[in-house]
C-alpha atoms as a PDB file:
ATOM      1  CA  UNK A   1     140.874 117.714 101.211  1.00  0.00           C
ATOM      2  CA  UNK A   2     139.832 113.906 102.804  1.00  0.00           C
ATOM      3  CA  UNK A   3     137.167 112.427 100.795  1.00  0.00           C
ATOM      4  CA  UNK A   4     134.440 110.932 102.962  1.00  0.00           C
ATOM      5  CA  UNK A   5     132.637 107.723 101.103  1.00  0.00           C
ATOM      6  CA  UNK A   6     129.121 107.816 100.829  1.00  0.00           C
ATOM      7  CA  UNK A   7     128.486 104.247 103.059  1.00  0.00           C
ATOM      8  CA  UNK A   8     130.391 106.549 106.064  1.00  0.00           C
ATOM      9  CA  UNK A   9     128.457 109.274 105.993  1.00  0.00           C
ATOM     10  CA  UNK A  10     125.114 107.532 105.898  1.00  0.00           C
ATOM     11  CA  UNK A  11     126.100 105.293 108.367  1.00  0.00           C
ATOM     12  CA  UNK A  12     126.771 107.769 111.364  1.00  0.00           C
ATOM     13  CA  UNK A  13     122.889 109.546 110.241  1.00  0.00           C
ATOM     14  CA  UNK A  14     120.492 105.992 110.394  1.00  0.00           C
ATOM     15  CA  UNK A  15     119.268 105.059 113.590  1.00  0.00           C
ATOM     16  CA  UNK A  16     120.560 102.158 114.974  1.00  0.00           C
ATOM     17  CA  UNK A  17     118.263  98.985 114.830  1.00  0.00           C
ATOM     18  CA  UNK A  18     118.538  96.771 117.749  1.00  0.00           C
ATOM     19  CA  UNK A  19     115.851  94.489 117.108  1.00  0.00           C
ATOM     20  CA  UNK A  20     113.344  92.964 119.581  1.00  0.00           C
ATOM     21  CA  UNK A  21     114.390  91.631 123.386  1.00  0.00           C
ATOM     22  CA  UNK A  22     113.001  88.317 124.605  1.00  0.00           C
ATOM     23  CA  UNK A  23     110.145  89.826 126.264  1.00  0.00           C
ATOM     24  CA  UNK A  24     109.040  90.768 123.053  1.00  0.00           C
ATOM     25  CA  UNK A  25     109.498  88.155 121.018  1.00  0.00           C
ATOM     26  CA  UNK A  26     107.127  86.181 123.267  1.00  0.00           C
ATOM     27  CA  UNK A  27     104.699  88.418 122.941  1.00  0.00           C
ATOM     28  CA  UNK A  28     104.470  87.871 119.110  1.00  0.00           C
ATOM     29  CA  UNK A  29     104.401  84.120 119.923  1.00  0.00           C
ATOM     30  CA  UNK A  30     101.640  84.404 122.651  1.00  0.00           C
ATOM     31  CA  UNK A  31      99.790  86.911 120.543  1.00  0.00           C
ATOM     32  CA  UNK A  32      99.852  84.258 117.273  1.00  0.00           C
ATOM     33  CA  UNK A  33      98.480  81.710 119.054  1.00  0.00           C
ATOM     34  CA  UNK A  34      95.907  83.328 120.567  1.00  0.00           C
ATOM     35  CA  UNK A  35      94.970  84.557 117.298  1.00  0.00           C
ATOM     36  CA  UNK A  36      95.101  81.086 116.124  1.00  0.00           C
ATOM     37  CA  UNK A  37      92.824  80.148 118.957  1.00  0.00           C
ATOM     38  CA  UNK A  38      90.570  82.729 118.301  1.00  0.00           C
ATOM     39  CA  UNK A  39      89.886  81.936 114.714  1.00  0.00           C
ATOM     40  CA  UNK A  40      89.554  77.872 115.484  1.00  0.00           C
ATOM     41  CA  UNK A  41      86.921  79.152 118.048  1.00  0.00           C
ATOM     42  CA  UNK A  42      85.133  81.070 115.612  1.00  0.00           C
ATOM     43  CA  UNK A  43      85.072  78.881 112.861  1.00  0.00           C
ATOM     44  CA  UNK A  44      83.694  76.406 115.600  1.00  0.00           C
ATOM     45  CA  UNK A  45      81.124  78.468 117.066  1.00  0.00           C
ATOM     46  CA  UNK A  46      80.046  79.943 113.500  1.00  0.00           C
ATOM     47  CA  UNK A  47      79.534  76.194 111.921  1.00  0.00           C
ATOM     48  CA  UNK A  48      76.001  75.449 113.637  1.00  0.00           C
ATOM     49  CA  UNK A  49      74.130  77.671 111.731  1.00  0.00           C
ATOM     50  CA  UNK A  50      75.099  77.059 107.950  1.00  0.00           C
ATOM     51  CA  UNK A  51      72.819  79.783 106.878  1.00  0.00           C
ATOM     52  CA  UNK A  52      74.715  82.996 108.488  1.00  0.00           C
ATOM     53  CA  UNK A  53      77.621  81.301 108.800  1.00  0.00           C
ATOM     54  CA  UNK A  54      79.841  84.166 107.909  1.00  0.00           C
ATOM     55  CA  UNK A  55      78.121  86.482 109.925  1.00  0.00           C
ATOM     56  CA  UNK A  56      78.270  84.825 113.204  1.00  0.00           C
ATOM     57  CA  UNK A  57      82.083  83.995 111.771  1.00  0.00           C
ATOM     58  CA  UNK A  58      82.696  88.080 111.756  1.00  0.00           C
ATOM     59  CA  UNK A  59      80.954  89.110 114.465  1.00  0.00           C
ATOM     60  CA  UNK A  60      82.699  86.573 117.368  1.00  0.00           C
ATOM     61  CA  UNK A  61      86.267  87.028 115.274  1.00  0.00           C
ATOM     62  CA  UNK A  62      86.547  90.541 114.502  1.00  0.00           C
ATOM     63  CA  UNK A  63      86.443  91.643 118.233  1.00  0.00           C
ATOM     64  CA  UNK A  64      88.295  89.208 119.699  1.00  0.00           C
ATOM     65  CA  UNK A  65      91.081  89.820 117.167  1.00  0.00           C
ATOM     66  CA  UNK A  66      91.099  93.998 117.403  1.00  0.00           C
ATOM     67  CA  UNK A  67      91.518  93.141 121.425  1.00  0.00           C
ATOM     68  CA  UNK A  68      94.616  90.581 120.817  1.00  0.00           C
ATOM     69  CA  UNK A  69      96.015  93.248 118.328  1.00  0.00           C
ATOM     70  CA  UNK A  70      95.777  96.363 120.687  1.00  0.00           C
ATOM     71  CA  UNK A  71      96.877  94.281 123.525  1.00  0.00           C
ATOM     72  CA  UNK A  72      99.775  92.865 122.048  1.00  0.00           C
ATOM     73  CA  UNK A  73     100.896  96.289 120.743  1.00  0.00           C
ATOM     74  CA  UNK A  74     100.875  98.060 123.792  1.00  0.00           C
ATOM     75  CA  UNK A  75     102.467  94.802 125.493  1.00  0.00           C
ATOM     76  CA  UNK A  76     105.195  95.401 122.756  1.00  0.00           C
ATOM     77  CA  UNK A  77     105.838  99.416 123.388  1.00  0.00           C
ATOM     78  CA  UNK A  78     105.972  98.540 127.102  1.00  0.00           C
ATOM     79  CA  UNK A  79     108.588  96.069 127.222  1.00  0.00           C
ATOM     80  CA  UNK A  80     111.183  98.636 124.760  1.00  0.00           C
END
Protein backbone atom coordinates (compact mmCIF):
# COMPACT_ATOMS: atom_id res chain seq x y z
CA UNK A 1 0.00 0.00 0.00
CA UNK A 2 1.68 3.73 -1.19
CA UNK A 3 2.06 5.89 1.73
CA UNK A 4 0.87 9.42 1.03
CA UNK A 5 2.96 12.18 3.26
CA UNK A 6 1.05 14.43 5.20
CA UNK A 7 2.54 17.92 3.28
CA UNK A 8 0.76 16.05 -0.08
CA UNK A 9 -2.32 15.54 1.13
CA UNK A 10 -2.83 18.94 2.68
CA UNK A 11 -1.53 20.53 -0.13
CA UNK A 12 -4.12 19.38 -2.87
CA UNK A 13 -7.17 20.50 0.12
CA UNK A 14 -5.90 24.53 0.85
CA UNK A 15 -7.06 26.99 -1.42
CA UNK A 16 -4.70 28.46 -3.48
CA UNK A 17 -3.54 32.07 -2.50
CA UNK A 18 -2.82 34.27 -5.36
CA UNK A 19 -2.36 37.41 -3.69
CA UNK A 20 -3.52 40.90 -4.76
CA UNK A 21 -3.36 42.27 -8.69
CA UNK A 22 -2.10 45.79 -9.35
CA UNK A 23 -5.42 47.26 -9.31
CA UNK A 24 -5.54 46.38 -5.90
CA UNK A 25 -2.58 47.15 -4.55
CA UNK A 26 -3.25 50.78 -5.53
CA UNK A 27 -6.14 50.85 -3.90
CA UNK A 28 -4.43 50.16 -0.49
CA UNK A 29 -1.97 52.94 -1.46
CA UNK A 30 -4.72 55.50 -2.49
CA UNK A 31 -6.83 54.44 0.43
CA UNK A 32 -3.60 55.12 3.05
CA UNK A 33 -3.12 58.30 1.95
CA UNK A 34 -6.30 59.46 2.00
CA UNK A 35 -6.53 58.25 5.40
CA UNK A 36 -3.43 60.09 6.09
CA UNK A 37 -5.03 63.15 4.63
CA UNK A 38 -7.96 62.78 6.49
CA UNK A 39 -6.41 62.64 9.89
CA UNK A 40 -3.85 65.79 9.06
CA UNK A 41 -7.21 67.55 8.19
CA UNK A 42 -8.72 66.73 11.33
CA UNK A 43 -6.10 67.35 13.58
CA UNK A 44 -6.03 70.79 11.66
CA UNK A 45 -9.53 71.64 11.78
CA UNK A 46 -9.90 70.28 15.53
CA UNK A 47 -6.80 72.60 16.85
CA UNK A 48 -8.83 76.04 17.00
CA UNK A 49 -10.81 75.25 19.74
CA UNK A 50 -8.42 73.80 22.52
CA UNK A 51 -11.31 73.22 24.77
CA UNK A 52 -13.26 70.31 22.71
CA UNK A 53 -10.51 69.55 20.90
CA UNK A 54 -11.09 65.86 20.84
CA UNK A 55 -14.52 66.14 20.09
CA UNK A 56 -14.42 68.17 17.02
CA UNK A 57 -11.16 65.67 16.38
CA UNK A 58 -13.87 62.55 16.42
CA UNK A 59 -16.61 63.91 14.97
CA UNK A 60 -14.83 65.31 11.40
CA UNK A 61 -12.42 61.92 11.55
CA UNK A 62 -14.60 59.16 12.36
CA UNK A 63 -16.87 59.68 9.24
CA UNK A 64 -14.57 60.49 6.88
CA UNK A 65 -12.55 57.39 7.80
CA UNK A 66 -15.75 54.69 7.92
CA UNK A 67 -16.37 56.24 4.13
CA UNK A 68 -12.53 55.63 2.97
CA UNK A 69 -12.82 52.13 4.68
CA UNK A 70 -16.16 50.98 2.98
CA UNK A 71 -15.05 52.50 -0.19
CA UNK A 72 -11.84 50.99 -0.40
CA UNK A 73 -13.30 47.56 0.47
CA UNK A 74 -15.77 47.36 -2.04
CA UNK A 75 -13.09 48.97 -4.55
CA UNK A 76 -11.01 45.85 -3.43
CA UNK A 77 -13.89 42.96 -3.97
CA UNK A 78 -14.54 44.62 -7.35
CA UNK A 79 -11.30 44.50 -8.90
CA UNK A 80 -10.87 40.26 -7.80
Amino acid sequence: MPRISTERMFEQNEPRYEGMNFKQKLVVIFANVFILAELTTSIYLSHHDQENMARNFLVSFIPMVILTIVSARILLKRLR
